[in-house]
N, C-alpha and C. Protein backbone atom coordinates (compact mmCIF):
# COMPACT_ATOMS: atom_id res chain seq x y z
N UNK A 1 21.47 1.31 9.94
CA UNK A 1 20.06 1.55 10.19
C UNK A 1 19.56 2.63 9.23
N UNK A 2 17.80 2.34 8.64
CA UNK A 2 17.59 3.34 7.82
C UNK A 2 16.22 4.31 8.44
N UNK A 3 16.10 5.36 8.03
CA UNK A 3 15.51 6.07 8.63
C UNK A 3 13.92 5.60 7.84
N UNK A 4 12.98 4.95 8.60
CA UNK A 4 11.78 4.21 8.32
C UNK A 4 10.75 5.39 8.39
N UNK A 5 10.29 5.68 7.39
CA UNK A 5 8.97 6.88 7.46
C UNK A 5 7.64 6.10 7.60
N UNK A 6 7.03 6.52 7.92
CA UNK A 6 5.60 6.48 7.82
C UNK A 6 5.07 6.02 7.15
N UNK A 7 4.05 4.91 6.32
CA UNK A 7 3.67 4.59 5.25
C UNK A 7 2.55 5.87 4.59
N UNK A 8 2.03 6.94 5.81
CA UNK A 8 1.29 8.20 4.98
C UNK A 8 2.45 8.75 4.46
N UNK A 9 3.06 8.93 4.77
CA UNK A 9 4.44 9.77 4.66
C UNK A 9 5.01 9.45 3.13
N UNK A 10 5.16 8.40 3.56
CA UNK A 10 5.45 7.92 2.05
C UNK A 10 4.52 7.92 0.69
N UNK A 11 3.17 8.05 1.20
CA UNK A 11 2.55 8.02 0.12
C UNK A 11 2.41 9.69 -0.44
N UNK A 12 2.68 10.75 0.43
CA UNK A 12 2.80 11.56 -0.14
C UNK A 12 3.69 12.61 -0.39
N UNK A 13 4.98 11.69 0.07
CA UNK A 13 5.98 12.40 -0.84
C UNK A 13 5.81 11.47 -2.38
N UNK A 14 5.32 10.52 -2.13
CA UNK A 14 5.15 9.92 -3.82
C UNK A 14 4.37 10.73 -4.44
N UNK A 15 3.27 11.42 -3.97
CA UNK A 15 1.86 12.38 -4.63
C UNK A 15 2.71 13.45 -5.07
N UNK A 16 3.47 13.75 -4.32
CA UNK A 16 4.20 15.41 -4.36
C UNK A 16 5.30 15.14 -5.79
N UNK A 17 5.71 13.46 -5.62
CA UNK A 17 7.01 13.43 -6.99
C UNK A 17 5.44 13.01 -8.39
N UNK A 18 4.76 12.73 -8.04
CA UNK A 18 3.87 12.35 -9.15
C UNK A 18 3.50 14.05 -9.67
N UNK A 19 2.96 14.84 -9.03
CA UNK A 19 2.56 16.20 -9.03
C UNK A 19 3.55 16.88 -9.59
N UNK A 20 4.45 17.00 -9.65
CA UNK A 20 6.12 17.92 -9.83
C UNK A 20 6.49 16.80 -11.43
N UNK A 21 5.93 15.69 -11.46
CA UNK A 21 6.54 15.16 -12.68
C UNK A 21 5.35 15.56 -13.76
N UNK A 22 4.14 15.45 -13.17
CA UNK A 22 2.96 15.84 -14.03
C UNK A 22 2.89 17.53 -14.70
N UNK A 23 3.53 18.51 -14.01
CA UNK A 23 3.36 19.78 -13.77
C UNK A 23 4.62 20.29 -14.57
N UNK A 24 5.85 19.56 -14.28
CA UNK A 24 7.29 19.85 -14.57
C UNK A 24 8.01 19.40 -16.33
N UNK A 25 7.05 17.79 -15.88
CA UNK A 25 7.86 16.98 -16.95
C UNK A 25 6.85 16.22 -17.61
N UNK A 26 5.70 16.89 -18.25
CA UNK A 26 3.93 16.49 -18.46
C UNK A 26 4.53 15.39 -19.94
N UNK A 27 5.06 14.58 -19.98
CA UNK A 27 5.33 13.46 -21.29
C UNK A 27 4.29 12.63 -21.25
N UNK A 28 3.53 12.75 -22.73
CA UNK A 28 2.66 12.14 -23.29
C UNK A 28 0.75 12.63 -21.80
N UNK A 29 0.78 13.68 -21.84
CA UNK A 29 0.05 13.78 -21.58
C UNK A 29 -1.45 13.41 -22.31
N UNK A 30 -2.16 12.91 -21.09
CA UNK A 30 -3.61 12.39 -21.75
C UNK A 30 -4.61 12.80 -20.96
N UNK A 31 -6.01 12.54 -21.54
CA UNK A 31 -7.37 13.06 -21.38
C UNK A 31 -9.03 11.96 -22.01
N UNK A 32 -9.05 11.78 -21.36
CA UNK A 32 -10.41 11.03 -21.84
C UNK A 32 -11.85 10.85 -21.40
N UNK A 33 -12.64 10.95 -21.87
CA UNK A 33 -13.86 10.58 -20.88
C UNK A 33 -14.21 9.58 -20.41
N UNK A 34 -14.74 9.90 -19.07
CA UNK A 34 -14.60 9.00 -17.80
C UNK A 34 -13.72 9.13 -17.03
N UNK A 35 -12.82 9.57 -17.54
CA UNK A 35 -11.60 10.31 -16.37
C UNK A 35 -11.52 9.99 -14.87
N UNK A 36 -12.89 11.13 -14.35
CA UNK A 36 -12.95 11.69 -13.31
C UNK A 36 -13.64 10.87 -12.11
N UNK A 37 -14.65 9.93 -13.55
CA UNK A 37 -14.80 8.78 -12.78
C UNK A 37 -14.13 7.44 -11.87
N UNK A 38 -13.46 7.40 -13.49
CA UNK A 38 -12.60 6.31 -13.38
C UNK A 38 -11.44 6.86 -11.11
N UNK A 39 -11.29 7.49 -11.45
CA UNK A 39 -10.07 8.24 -10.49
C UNK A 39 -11.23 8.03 -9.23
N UNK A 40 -12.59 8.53 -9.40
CA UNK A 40 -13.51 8.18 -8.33
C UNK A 40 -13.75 7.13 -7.57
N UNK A 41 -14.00 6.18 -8.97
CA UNK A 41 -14.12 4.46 -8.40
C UNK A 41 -12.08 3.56 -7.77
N UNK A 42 -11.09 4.12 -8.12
CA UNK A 42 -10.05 3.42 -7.78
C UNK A 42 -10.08 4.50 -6.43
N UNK A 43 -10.56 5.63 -5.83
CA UNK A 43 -10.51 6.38 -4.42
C UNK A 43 -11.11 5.41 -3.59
N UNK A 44 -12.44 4.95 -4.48
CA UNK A 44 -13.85 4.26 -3.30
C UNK A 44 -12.85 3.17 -2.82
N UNK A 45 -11.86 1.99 -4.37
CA UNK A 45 -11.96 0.60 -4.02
C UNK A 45 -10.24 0.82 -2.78
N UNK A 46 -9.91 1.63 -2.84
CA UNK A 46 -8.97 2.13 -2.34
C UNK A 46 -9.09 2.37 -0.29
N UNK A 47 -10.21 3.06 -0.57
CA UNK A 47 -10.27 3.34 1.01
C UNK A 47 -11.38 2.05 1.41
N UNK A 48 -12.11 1.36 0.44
CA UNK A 48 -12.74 0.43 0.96
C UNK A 48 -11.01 -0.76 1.76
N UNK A 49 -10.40 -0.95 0.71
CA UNK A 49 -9.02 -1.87 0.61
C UNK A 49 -8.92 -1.20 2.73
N UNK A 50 -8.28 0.14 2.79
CA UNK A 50 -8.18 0.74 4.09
C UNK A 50 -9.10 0.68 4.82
N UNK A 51 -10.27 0.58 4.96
CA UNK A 51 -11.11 0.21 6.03
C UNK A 51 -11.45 -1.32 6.32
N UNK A 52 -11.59 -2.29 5.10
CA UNK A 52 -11.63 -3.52 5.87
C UNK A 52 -10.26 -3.67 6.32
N UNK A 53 -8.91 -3.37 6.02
CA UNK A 53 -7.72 -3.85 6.63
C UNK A 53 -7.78 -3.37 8.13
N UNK A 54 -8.40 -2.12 8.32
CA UNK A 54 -8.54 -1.62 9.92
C UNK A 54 -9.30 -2.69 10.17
N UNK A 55 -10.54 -2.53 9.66
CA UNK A 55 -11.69 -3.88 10.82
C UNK A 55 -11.09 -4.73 11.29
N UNK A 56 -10.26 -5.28 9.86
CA UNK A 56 -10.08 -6.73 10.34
C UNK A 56 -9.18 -6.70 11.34
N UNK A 57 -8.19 -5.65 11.70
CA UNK A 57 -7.18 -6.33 12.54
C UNK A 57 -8.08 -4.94 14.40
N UNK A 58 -9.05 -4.56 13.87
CA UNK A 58 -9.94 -3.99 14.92
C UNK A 58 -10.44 -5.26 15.44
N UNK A 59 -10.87 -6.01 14.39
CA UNK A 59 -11.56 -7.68 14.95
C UNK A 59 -10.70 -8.21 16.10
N UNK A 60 -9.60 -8.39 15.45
CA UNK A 60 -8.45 -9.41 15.74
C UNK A 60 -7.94 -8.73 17.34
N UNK A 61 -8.25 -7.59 17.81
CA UNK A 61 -7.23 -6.90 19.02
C UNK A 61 -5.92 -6.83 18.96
N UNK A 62 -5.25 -6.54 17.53
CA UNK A 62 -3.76 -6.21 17.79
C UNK A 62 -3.90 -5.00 16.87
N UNK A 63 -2.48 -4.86 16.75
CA UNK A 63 -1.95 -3.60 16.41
C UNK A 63 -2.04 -3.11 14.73
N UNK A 64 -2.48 -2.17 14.78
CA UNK A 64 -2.04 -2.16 13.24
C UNK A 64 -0.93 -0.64 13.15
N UNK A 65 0.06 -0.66 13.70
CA UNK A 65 1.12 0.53 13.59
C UNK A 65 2.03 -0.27 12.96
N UNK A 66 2.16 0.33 12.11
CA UNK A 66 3.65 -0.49 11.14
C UNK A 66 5.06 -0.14 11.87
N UNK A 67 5.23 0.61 12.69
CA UNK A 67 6.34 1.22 13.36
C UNK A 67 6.66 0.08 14.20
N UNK A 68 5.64 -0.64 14.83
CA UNK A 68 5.86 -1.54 16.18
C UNK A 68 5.06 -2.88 15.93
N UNK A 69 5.80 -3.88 14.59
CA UNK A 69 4.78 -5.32 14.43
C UNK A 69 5.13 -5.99 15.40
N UNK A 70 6.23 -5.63 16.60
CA UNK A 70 6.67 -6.89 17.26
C UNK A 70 5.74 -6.80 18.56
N UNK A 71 4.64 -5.50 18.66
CA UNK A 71 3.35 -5.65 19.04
C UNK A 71 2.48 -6.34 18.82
N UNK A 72 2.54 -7.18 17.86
CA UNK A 72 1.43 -7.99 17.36
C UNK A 72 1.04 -8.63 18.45
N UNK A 73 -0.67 -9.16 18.52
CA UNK A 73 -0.47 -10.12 19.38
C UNK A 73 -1.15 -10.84 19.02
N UNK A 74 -1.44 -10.95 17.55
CA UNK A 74 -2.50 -12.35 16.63
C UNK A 74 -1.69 -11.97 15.26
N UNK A 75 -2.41 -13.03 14.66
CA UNK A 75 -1.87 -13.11 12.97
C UNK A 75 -3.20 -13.36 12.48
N UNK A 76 -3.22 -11.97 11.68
CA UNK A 76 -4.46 -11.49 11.51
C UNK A 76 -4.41 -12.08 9.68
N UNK A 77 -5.11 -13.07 9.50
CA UNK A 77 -5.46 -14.17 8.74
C UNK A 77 -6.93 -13.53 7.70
N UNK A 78 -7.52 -13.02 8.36
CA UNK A 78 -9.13 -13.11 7.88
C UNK A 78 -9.63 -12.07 7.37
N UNK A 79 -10.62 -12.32 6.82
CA UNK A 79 -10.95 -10.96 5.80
C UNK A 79 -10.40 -10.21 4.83
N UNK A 80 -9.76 -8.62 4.57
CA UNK A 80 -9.12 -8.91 3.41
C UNK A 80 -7.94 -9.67 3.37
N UNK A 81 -7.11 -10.31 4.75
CA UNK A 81 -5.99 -10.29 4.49
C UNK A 81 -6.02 -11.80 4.27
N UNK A 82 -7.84 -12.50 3.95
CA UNK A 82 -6.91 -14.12 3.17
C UNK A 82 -6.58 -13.73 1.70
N UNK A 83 -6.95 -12.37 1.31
CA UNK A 83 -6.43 -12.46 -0.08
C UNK A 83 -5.22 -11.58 -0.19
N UNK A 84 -4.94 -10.84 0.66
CA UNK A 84 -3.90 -10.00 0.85
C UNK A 84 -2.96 -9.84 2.17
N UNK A 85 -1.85 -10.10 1.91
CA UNK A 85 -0.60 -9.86 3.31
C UNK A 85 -0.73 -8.38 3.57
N UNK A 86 -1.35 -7.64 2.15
CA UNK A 86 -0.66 -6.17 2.79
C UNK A 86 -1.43 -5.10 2.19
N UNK A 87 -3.11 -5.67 2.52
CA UNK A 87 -3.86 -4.74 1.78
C UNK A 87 -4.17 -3.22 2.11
N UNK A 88 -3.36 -2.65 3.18
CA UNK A 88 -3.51 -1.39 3.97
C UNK A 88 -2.37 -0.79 2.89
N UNK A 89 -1.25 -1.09 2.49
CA UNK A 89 0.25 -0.63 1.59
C UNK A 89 -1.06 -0.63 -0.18
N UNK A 90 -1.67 -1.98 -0.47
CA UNK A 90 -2.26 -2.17 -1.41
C UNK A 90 -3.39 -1.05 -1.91
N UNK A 91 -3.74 -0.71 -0.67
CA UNK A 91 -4.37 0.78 -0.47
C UNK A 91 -3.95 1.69 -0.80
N UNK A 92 -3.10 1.99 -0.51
CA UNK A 92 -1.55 3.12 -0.88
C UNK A 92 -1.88 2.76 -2.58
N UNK A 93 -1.52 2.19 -2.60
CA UNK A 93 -1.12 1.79 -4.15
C UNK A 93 -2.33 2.18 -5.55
N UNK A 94 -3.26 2.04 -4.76
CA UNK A 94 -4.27 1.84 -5.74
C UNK A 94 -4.56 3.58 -5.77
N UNK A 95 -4.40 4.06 -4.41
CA UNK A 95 -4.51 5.49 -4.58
C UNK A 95 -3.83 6.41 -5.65
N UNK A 96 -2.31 5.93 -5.47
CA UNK A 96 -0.87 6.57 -6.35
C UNK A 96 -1.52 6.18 -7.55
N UNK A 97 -2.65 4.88 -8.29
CA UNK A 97 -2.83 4.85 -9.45
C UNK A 97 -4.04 6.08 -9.79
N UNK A 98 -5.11 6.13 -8.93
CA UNK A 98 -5.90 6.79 -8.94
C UNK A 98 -5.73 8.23 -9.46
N UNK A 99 -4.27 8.98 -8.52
CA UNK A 99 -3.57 10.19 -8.43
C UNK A 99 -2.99 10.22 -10.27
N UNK A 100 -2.27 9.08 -10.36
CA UNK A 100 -1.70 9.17 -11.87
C UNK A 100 -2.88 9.47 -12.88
N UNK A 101 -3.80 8.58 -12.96
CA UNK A 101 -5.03 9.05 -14.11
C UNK A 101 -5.55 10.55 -14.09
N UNK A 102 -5.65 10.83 -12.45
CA UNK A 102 -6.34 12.35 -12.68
C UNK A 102 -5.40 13.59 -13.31
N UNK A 103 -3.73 13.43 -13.06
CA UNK A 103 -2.58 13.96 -13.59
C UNK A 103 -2.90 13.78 -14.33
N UNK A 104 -2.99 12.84 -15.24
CA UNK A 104 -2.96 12.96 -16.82
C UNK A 104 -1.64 13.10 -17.42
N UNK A 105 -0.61 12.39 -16.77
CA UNK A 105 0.57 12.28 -17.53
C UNK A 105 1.82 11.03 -17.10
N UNK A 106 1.82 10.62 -18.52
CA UNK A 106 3.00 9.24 -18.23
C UNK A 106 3.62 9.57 -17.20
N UNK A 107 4.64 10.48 -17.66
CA UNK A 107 5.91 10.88 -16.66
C UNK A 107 5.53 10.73 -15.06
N UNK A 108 4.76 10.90 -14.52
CA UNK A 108 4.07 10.62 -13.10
C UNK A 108 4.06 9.09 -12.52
N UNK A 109 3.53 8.04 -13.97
CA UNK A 109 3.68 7.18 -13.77
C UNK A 109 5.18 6.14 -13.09
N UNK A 110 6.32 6.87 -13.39
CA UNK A 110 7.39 6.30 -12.70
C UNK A 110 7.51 6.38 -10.66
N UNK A 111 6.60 6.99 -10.82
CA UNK A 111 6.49 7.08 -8.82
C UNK A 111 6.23 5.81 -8.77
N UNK A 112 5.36 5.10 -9.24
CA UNK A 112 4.52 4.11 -8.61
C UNK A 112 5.63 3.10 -8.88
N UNK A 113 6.56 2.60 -9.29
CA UNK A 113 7.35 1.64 -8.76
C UNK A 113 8.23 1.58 -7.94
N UNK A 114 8.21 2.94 -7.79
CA UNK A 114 9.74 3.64 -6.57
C UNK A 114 8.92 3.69 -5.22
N UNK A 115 7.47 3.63 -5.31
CA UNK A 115 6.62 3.33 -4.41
C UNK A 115 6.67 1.78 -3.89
N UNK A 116 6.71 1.32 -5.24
CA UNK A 116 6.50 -0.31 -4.46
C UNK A 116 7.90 -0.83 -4.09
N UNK A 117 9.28 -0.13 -4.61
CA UNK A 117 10.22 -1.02 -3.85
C UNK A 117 10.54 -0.41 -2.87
N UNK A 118 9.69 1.27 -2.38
CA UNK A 118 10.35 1.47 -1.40
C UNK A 118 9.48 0.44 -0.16
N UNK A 119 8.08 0.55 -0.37
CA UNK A 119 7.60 -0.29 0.37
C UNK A 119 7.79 -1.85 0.82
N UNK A 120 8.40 -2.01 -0.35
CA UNK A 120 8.83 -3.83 0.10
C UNK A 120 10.17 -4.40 0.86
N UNK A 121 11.23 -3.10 0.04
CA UNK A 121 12.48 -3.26 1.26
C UNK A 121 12.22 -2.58 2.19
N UNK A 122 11.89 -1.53 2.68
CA UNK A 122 12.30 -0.90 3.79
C UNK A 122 10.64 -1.00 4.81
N UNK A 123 9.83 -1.95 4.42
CA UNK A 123 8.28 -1.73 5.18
C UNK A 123 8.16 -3.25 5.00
N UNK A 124 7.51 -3.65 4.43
CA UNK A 124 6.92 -5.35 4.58
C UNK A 124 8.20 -6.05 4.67
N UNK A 125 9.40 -6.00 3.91
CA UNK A 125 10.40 -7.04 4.29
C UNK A 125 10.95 -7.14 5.66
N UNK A 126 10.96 -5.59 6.90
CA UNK A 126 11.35 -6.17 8.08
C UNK A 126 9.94 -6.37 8.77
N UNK A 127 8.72 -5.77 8.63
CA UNK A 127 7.68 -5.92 8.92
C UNK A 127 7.35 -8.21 9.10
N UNK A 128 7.58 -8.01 7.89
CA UNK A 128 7.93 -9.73 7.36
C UNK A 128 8.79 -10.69 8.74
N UNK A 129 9.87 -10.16 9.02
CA UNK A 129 11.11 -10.60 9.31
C UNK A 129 10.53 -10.59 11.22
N UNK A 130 9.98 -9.70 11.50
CA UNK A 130 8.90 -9.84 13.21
C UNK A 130 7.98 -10.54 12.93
N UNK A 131 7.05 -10.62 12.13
CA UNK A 131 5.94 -11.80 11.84
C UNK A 131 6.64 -12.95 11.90
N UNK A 132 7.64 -13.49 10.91
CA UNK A 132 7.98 -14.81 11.06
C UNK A 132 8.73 -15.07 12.33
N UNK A 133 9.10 -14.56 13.25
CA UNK A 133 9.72 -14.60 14.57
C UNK A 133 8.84 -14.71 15.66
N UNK A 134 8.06 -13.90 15.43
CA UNK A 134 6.78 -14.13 16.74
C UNK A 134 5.75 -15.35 16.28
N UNK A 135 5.08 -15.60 14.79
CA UNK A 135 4.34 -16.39 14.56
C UNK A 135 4.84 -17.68 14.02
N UNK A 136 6.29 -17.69 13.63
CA UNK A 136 6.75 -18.92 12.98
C UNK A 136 6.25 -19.76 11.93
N UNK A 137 6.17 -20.98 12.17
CA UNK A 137 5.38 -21.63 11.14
C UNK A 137 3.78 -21.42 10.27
N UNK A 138 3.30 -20.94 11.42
CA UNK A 138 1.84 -20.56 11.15
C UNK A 138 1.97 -19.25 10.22
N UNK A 139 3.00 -18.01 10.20
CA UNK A 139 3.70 -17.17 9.51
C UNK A 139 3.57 -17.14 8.31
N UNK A 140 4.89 -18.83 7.86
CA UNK A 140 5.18 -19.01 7.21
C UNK A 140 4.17 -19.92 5.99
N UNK A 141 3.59 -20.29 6.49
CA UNK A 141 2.56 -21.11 5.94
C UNK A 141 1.21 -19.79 5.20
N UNK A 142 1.32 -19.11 5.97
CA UNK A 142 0.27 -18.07 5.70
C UNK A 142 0.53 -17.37 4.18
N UNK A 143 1.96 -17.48 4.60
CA UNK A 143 3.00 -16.48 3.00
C UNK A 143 3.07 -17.07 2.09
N UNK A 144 2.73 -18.22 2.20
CA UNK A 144 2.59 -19.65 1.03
C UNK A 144 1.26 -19.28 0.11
N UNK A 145 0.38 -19.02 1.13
CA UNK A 145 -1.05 -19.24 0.58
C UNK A 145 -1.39 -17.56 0.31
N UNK A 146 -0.86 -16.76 0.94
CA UNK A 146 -1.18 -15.47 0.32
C UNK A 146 -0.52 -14.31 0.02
N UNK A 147 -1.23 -14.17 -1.19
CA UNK A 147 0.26 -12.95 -2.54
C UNK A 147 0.63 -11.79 -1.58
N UNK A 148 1.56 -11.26 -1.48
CA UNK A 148 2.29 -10.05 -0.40
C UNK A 148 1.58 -9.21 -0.76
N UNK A 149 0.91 -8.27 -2.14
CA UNK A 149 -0.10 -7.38 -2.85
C UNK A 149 -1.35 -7.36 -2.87
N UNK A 150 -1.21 -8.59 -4.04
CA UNK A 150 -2.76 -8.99 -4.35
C UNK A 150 -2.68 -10.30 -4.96
């Protein structure tokens, strides 16, 4: 058994290794205009990504705690999630890119994949593994038609 954190949790011990690589180990640091913007608009499309994923499963009356999917008590299909299985993590993600531009340094950039496999083995793959058990075919059919990301 592995010790399952938090998906906030996780996103900011990733901020803290992005921060310590930006600060520590600044390789190929950069700067440009629009910057501050740019980092503005991936915050907005970011927490927009986190608030329709709440609605939608606020719509739906089940759970959205990643700790306990075998709470589910719908398969929440609609809104962002016909284009996304996992647009609340996708959220996460777009943030850690957001965080990298305002750093201003490559070296930071290596979080963000240690981000996504920590999220896929140890969060959506058993997350995955209670969905297809409680919802079955309807599950499985869903994972056909929509990308685990984006």
């Amino acid at each position: 058994m592995y010790l399952k954190l938090p998906p906030p949790l996780v996103l900011l011990i990733t901020l803290a290794g992005m921060y310590f690589l930006a600060i520590y180990w600044p390789l190929w640091s950069f700067s440009f205009a629009g910057q501050q913007v740019i980092v503005l608009l991936l915050c907005l499309i970011g927490a927009i990504l986190g608030l329709a994923s709440i609605v939608s499963f606020a719509k739906a009356r089940t759970t959205v705690d990643p700790h306990r999917p075998q709470k589910a008590t719908r398969l929440v299909t609609t809104g962002i999630y016909h284009f996304s299985r996992n647009p609340m993590y996708l959220c996460l993600a777009v943030l850690l890119v957001a965080a990298f531009i305002y750093f201003g340094a490559i070296s930071s950039l290596v979080m963000i994949p240690l981000f996504v496999f920590y999220m896929n083995n140890f969060q959506i793959e058993p997350e995955e593994e209670v969905l297809s058990e409680l919802f079955g075919d309807e599950y499985q059919q869903y994972c056909t038609q929509v990308r685990r990301w984006c």
